[in-house]
Protein backbone atom coordinates (compact mmCIF):
# COMPACT_ATOMS: atom_id res chain seq x y z
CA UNK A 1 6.33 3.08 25.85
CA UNK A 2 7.59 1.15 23.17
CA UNK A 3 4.13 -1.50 23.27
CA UNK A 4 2.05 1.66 22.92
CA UNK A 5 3.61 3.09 19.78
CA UNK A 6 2.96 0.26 18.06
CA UNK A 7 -0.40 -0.20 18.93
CA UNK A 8 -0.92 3.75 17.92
CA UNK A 9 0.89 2.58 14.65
CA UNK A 10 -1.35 -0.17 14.14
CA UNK A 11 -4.07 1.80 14.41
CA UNK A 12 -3.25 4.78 12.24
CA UNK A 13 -1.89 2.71 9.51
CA UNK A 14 -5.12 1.32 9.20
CA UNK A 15 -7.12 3.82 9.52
CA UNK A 16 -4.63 6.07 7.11
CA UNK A 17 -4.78 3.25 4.69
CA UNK A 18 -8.55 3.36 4.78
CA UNK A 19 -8.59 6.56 4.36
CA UNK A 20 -6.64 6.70 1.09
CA UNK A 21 -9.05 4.28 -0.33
CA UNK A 22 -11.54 6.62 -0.97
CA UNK A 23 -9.58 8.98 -2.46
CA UNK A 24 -8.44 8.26 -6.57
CA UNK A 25 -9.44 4.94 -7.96
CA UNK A 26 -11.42 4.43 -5.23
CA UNK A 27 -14.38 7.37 -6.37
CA UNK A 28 -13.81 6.02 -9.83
CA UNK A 29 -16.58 3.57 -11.56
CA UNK A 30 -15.34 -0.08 -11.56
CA UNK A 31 -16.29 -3.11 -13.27
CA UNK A 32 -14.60 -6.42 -13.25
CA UNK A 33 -11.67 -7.46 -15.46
CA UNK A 34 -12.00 -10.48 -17.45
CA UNK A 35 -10.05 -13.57 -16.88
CA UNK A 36 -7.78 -13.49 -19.64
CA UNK A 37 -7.43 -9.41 -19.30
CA UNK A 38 -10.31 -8.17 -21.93
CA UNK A 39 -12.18 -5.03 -21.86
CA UNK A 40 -15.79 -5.35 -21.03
CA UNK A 41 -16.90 -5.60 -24.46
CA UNK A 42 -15.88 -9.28 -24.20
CA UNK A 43 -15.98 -10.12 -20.19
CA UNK A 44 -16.76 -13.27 -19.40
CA UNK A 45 -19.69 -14.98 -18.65
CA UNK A 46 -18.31 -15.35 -14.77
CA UNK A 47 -17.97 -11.44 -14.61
CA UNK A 48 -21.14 -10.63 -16.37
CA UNK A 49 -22.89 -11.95 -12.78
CA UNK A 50 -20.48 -9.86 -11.16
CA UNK A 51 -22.66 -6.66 -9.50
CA UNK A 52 -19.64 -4.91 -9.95
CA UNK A 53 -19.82 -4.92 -13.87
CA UNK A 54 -21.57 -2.01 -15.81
CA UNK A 55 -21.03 -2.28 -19.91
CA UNK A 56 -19.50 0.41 -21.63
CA UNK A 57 -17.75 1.55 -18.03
CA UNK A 58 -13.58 1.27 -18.17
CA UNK A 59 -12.49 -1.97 -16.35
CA UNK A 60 -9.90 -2.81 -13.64
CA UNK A 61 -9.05 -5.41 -12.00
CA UNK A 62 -7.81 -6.46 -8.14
CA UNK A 63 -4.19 -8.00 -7.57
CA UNK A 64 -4.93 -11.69 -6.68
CA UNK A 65 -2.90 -14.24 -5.06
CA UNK A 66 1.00 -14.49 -5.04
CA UNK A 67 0.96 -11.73 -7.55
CA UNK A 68 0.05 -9.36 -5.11
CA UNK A 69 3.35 -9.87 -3.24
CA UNK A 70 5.32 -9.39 -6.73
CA UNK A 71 3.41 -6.56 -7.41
CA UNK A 72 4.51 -4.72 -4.23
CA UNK A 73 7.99 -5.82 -4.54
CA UNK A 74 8.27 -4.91 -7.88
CA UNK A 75 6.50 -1.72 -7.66
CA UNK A 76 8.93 -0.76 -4.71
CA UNK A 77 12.08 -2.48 -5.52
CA UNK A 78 12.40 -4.40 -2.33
CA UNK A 79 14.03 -7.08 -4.11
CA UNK A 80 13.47 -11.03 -2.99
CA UNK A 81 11.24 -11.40 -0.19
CA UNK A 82 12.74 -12.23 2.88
CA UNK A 83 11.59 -15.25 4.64
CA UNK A 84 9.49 -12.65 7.18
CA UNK A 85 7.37 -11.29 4.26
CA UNK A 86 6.91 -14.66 2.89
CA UNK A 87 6.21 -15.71 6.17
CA UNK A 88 3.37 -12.90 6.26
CA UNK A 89 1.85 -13.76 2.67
CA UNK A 90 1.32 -16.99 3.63
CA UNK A 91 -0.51 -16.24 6.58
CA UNK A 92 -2.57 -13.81 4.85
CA UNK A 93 -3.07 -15.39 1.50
CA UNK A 94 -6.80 -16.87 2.34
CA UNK A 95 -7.92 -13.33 2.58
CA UNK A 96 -6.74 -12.46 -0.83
CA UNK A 97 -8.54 -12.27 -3.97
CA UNK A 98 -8.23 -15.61 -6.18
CA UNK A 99 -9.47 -14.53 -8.96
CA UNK A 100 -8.48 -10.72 -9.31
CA UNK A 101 -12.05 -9.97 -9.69
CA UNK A 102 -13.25 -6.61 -8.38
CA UNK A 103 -16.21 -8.33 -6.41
CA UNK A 104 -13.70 -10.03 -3.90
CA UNK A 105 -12.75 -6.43 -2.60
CA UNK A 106 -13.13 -7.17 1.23
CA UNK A 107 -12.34 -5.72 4.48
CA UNK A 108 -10.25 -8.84 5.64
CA UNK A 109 -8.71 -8.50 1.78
CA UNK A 110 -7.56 -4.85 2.86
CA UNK A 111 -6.50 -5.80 6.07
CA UNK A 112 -4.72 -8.54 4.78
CA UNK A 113 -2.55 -6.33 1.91
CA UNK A 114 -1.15 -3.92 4.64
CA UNK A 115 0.01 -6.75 7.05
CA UNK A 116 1.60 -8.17 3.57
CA UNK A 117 2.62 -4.20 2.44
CA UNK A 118 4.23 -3.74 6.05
CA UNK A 119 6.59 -6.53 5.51
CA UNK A 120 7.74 -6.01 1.97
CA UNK A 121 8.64 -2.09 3.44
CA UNK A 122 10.36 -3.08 5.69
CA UNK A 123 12.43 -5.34 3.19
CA UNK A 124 12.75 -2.28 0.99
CA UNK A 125 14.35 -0.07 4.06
CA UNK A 126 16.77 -2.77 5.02
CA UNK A 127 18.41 -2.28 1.22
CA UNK A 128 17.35 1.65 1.61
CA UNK A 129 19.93 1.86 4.75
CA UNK A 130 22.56 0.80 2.09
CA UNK A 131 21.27 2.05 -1.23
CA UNK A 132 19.25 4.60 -0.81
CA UNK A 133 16.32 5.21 -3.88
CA UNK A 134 13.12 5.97 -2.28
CA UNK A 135 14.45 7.53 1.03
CA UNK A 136 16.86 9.42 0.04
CA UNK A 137 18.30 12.16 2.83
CA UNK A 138 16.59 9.90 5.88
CA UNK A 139 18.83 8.73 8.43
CA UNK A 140 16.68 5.99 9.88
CA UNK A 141 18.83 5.92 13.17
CA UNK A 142 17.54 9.11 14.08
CA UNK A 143 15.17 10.13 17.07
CA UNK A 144 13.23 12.61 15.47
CA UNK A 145 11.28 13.01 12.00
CA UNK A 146 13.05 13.57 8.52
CA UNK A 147 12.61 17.04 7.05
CA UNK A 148 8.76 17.64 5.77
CA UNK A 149 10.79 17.93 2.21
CA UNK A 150 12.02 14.87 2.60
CA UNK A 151 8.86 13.02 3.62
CA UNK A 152 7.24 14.44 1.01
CA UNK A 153 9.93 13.84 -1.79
CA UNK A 154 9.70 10.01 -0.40
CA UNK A 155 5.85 10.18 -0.35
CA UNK A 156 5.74 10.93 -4.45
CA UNK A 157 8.41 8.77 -5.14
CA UNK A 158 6.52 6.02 -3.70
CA UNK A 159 3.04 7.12 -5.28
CA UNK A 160 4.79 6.84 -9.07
CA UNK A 161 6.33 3.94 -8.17
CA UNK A 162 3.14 2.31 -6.57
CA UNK A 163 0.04 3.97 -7.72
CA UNK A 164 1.25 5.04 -11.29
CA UNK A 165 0.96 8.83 -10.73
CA UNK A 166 1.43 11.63 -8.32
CA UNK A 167 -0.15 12.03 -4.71
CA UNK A 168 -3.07 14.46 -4.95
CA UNK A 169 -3.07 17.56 -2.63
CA UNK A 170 -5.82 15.65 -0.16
CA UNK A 171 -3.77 12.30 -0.17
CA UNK A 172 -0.90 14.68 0.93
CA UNK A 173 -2.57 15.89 3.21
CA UNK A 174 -3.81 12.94 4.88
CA UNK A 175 -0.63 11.12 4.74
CA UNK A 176 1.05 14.20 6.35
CA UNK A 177 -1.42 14.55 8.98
CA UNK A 178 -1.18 10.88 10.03
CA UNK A 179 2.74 10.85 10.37
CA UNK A 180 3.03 13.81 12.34
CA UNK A 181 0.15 12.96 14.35
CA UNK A 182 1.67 9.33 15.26
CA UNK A 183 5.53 10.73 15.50
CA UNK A 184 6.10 14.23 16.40
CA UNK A 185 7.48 14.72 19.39
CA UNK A 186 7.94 10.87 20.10
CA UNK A 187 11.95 11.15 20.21
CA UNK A 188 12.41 7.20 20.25
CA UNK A 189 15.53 5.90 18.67
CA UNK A 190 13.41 4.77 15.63
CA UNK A 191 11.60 7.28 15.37
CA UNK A 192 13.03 7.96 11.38
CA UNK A 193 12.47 4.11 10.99
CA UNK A 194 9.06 3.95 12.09
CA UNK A 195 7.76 7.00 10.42
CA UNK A 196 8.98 5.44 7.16
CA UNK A 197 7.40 1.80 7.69
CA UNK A 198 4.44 3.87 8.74
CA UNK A 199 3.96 5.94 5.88
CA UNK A 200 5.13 3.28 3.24
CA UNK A 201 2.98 0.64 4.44
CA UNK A 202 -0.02 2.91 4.49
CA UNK A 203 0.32 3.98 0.92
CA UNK A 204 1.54 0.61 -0.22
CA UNK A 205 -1.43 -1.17 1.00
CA UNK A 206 -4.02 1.53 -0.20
CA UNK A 207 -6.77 0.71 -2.64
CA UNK A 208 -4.51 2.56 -5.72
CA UNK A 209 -1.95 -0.05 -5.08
CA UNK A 210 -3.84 -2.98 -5.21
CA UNK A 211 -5.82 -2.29 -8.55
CA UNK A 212 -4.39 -3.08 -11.43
């Protein structure tokens, strides 16, 4: 039983994560960040071969390397990595972006920032069961699902820590939709736990967490 919710997990974390990532930034127009962090009036000569560039369009930029794990932990407050997430990061750092350019987006490069996001929530619930900031009113113990209220206070406390703003009604929604749809009615004794890692890893590793 236990094999099988993680492998439902698995798959709705990605697929939730995916999902997000057309939502926000992700119908916005990009063009690649300069090196030394410029606007496009001065990009690079690297970035003007970018496809991704357009003059006179606003520029972002994609975490790259080890500061994408700072980012998340910073962004979250999980504190210092443990040796698991660092563990992870290394694993996974081939897939990210070296340069931060918005050209390296890639499928392995999303893939890659949830297995890393995953890990650093889970560091940040280990100090939540202690300290609560983000999670406040879930008892992670528990067999059944925290309050809707208190998913959803959780869910925009992460989104202005993470992506800089509120949730929008349709990320909500989606976010919502996923965790009930993975946990209702499962009645395991993480059930609280896993909801959490569920729906913090799927909005950690979303495309508004990993532009800049």
């Amino acid at each position: 039983m236990r094999k099988k919710l993680i492998i439902k997990m698995a798959t709705a974390i990605m697929g939730s994560a995916l999902l997000i990532t057309g939502l926000g930034q992700g119908c916005s127009q990009w063009s690649a960040l300069s090196m030394d962090g410029s606007d496009g009036s001065s990009v690079s000569q690297s970035y003007e071969n970018d496809p991704a560039y357009k003059p006179g369009v606003a520029t972002v930029a994609l975490i790259y390397g080890k500061q994408g794990l700072d980012h998340f932990n910073a962004c979250l407050g999980s504190g210092r990595p443990s040796e698991r997430t660092l563990a992870m990061y290394n694993s996974k750092r081939g897939s990210i972006s070296e340069s931060g350019a918005v050209g390296t987006l890639t499928a392995p490069m999303l893939m890659a920032a949830t297995s890393v996001a995953g890990e650093v929530c889970k560091d940040l619930i280990e100090n939540e069961k202690t300290a609560p900031r983000i999670f406040m009113g879930v008892n992670f113990s528990s067999t059944s699902l925290p309050a809707d209220g208190v998913i959803q206070n959780a869910m925009k406390r992460i989104a202005r820590s993470c992506w800089s703003r509120d949730e929008d009604r349709v990320e909500a929604e989606i976010i919502m939709d996923s965790v009930r749809s993975v946990f209702s009615g499962a009645n395991g004794p993480n059930t609280a736990h896993d909801a959490m890692l569920f729906m913090c890893t799927s909005m950690l590793g979303s495309l508004d967490s990993i532009v800049l």
